[in-house]
N, C-alpha and C. Protein backbone atom coordinates (compact mmCIF):
# COMPACT_ATOMS: atom_id res chain seq x y z
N UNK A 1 106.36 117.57 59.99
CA UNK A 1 106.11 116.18 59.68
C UNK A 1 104.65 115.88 59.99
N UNK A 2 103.99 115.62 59.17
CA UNK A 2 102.44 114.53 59.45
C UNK A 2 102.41 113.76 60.09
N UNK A 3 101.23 113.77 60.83
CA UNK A 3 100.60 112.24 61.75
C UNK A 3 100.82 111.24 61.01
N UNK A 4 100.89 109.80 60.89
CA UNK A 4 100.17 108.72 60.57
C UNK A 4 99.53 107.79 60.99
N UNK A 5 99.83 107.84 62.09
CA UNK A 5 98.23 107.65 62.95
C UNK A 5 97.24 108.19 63.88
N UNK A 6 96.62 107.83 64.07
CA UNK A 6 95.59 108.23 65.50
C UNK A 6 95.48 107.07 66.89
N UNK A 7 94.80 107.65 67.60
CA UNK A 7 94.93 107.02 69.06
C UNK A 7 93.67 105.82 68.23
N UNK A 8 93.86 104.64 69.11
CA UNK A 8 93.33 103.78 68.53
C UNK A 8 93.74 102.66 67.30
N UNK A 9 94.44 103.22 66.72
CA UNK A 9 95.47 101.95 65.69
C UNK A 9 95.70 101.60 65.90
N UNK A 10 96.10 99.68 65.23
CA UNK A 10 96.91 98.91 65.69
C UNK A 10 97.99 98.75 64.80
N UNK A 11 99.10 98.61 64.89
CA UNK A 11 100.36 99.32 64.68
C UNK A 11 101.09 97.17 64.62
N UNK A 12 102.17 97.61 64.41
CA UNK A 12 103.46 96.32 64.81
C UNK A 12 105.05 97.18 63.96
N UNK A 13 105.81 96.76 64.58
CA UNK A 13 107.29 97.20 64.52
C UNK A 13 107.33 96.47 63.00
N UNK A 14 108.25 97.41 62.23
CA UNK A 14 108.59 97.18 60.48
C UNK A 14 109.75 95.87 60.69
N UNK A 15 109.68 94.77 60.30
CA UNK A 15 110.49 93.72 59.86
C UNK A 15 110.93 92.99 60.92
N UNK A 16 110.02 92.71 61.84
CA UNK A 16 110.21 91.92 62.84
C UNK A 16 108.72 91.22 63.11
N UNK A 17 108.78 90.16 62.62
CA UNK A 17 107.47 88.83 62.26
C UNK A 17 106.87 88.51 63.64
N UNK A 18 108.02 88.68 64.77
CA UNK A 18 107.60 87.85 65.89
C UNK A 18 107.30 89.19 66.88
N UNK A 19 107.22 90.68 66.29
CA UNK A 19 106.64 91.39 67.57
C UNK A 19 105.10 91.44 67.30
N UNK A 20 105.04 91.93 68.68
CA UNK A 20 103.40 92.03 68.79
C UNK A 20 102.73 93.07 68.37
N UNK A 21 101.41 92.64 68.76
CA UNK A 21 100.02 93.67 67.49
C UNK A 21 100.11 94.84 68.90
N UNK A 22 100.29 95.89 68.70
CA UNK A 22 100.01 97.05 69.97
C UNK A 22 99.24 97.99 69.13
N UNK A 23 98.55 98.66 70.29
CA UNK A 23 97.14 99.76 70.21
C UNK A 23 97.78 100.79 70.50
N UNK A 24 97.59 101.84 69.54
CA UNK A 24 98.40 103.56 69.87
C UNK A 24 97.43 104.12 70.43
N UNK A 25 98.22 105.18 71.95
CA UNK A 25 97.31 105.68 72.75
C UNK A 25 97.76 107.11 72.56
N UNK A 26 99.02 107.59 72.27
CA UNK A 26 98.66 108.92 71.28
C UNK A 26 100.10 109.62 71.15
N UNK A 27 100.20 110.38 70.84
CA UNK A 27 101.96 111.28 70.14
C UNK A 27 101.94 111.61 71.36
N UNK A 28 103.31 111.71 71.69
CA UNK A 28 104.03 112.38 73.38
C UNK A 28 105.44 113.40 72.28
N UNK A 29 105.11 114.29 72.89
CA UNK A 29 106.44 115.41 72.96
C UNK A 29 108.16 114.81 72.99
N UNK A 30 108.95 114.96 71.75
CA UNK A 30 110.68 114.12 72.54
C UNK A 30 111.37 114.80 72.12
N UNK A 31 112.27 115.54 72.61
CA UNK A 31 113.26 116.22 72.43
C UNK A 31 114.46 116.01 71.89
N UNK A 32 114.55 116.57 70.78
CA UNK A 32 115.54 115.76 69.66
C UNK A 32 117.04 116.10 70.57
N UNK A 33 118.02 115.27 70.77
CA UNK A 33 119.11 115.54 71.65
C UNK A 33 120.35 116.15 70.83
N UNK A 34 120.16 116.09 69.48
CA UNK A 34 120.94 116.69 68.27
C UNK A 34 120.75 118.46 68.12
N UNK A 35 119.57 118.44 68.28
CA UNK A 35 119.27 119.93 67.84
C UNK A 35 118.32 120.42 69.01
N UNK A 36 117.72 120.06 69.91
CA UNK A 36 117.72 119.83 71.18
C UNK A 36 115.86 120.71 70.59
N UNK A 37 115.29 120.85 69.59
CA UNK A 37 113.97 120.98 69.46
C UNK A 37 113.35 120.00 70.10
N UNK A 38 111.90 120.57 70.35
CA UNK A 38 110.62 119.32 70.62
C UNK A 38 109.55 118.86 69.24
N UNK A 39 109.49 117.65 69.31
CA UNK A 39 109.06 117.22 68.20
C UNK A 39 107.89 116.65 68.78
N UNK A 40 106.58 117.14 68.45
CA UNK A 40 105.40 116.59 68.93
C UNK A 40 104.26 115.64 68.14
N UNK A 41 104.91 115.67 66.87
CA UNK A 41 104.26 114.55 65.63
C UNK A 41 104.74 113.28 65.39
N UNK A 42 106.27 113.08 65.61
CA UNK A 42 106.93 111.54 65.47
C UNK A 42 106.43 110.72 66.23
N UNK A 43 106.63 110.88 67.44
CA UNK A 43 106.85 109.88 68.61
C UNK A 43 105.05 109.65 68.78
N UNK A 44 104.86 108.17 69.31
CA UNK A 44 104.13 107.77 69.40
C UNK A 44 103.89 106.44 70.66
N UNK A 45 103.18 106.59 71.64
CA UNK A 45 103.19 106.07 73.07
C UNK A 45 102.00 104.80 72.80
N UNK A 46 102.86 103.17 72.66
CA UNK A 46 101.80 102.20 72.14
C UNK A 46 101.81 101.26 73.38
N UNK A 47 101.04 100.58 73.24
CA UNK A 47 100.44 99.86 74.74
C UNK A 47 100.43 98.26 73.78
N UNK A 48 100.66 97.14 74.50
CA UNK A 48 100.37 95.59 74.02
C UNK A 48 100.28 94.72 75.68
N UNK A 49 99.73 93.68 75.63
CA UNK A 49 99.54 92.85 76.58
C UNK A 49 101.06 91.29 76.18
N UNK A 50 101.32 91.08 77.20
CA UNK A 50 102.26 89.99 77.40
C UNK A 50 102.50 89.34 78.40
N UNK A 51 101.87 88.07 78.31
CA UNK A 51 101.47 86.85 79.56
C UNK A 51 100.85 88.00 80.21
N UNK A 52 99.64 88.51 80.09
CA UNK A 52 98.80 89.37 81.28
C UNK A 52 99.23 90.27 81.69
N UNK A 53 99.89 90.81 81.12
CA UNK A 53 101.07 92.06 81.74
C UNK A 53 101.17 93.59 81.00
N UNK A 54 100.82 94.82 81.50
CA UNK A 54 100.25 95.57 80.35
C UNK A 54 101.99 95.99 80.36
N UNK A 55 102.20 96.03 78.59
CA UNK A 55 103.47 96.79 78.26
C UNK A 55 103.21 98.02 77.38
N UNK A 56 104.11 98.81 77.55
CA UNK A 56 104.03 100.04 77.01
C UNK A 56 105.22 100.72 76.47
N UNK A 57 105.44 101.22 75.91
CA UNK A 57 106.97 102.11 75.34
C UNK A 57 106.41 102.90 73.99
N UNK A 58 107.99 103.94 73.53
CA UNK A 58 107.42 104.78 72.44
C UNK A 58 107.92 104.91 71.44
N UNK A 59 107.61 104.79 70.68
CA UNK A 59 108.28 104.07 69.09
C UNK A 59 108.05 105.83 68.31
N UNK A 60 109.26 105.61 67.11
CA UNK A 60 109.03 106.84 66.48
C UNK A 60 108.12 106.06 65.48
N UNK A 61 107.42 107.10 64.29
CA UNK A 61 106.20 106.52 64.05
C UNK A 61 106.47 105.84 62.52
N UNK A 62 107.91 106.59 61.80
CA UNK A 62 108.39 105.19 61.09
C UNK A 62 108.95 104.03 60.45
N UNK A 63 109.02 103.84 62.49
CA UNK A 63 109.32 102.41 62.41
C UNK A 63 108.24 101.57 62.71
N UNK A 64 106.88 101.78 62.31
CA UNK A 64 105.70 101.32 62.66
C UNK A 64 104.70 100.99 61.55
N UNK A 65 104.18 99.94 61.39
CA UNK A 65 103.39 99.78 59.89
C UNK A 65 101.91 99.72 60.27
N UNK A 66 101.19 99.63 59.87
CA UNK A 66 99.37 99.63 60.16
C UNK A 66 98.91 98.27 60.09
N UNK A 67 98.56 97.70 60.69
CA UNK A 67 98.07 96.03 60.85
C UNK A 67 96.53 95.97 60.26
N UNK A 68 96.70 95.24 59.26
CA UNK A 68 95.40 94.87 58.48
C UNK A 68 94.10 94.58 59.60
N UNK A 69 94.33 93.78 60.61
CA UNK A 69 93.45 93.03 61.42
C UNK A 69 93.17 94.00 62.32
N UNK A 70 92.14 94.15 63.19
CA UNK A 70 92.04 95.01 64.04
C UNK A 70 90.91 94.34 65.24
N UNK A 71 91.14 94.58 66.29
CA UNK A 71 90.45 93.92 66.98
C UNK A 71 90.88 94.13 68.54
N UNK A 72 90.69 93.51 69.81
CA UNK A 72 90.77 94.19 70.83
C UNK A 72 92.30 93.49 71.43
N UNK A 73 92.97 93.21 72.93
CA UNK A 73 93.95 92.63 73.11
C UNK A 73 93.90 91.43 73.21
N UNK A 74 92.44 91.15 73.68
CA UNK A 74 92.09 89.73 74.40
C UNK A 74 90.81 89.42 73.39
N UNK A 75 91.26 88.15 73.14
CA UNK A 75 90.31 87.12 72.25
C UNK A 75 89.51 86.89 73.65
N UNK A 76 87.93 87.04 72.61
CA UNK A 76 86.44 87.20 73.47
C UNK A 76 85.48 86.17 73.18
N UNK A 77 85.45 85.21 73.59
CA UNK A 77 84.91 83.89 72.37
C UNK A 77 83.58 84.06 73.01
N UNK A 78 82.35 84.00 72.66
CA UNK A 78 80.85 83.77 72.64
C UNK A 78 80.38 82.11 72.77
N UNK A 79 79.69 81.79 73.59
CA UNK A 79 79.55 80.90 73.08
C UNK A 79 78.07 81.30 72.36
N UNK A 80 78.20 80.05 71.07
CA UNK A 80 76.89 79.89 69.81
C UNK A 80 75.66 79.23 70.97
N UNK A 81 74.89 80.00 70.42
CA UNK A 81 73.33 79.34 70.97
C UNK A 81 72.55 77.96 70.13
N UNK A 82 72.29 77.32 70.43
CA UNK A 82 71.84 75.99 70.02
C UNK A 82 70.39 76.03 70.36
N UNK A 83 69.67 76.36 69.23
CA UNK A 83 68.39 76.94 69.32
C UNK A 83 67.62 75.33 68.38
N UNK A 84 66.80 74.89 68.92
CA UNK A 84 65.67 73.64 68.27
C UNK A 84 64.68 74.10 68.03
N UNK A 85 64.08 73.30 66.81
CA UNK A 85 62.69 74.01 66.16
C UNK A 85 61.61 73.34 66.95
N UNK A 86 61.59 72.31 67.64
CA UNK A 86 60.62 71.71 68.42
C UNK A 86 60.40 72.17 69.70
């Protein structure tokens, strides 16, 4: 089976509107309990923040879609400089 992602994607669970945007930190090894092989391409170990709280768990990879937006966990606001010509 092929990758479809890399460490660094942001990922969200297929047909569920209200889960969150999580960052993949990379394929972990799972031992199929049927045929009792190790499968080192499915599984995939994703990280998200909730109320300040780092969460983590491992999703096979598809039940996982690629999120258009990309960006970090925490909104980083700047403030604008207010520059006068005088």
């Amino acid at each position: 089976m092929s990758r479809k992602f890399k460490a660094g994607d942001w990922v969200k669970v297929k047909g569920k509107p209200s889960a969150p945007k999580m960052q993949v930190l990379k394929y972990v090894p799972k031992k199929d309990f049927l045929f009792g092989m190790v499968d080192n391409d499915a599984y995939l170990e994703c990280v998200w923040y909730k109320r300040g709280k780092r969460k983590h768990d491992i999703f096979h990879q598809h039940k996982l879609i690629k999120t258009i937006e990309a960006g970090g966990l925490f909104n980083t606001f700047l403030p604008t400089s207010k520059r006068s010509l005088t």
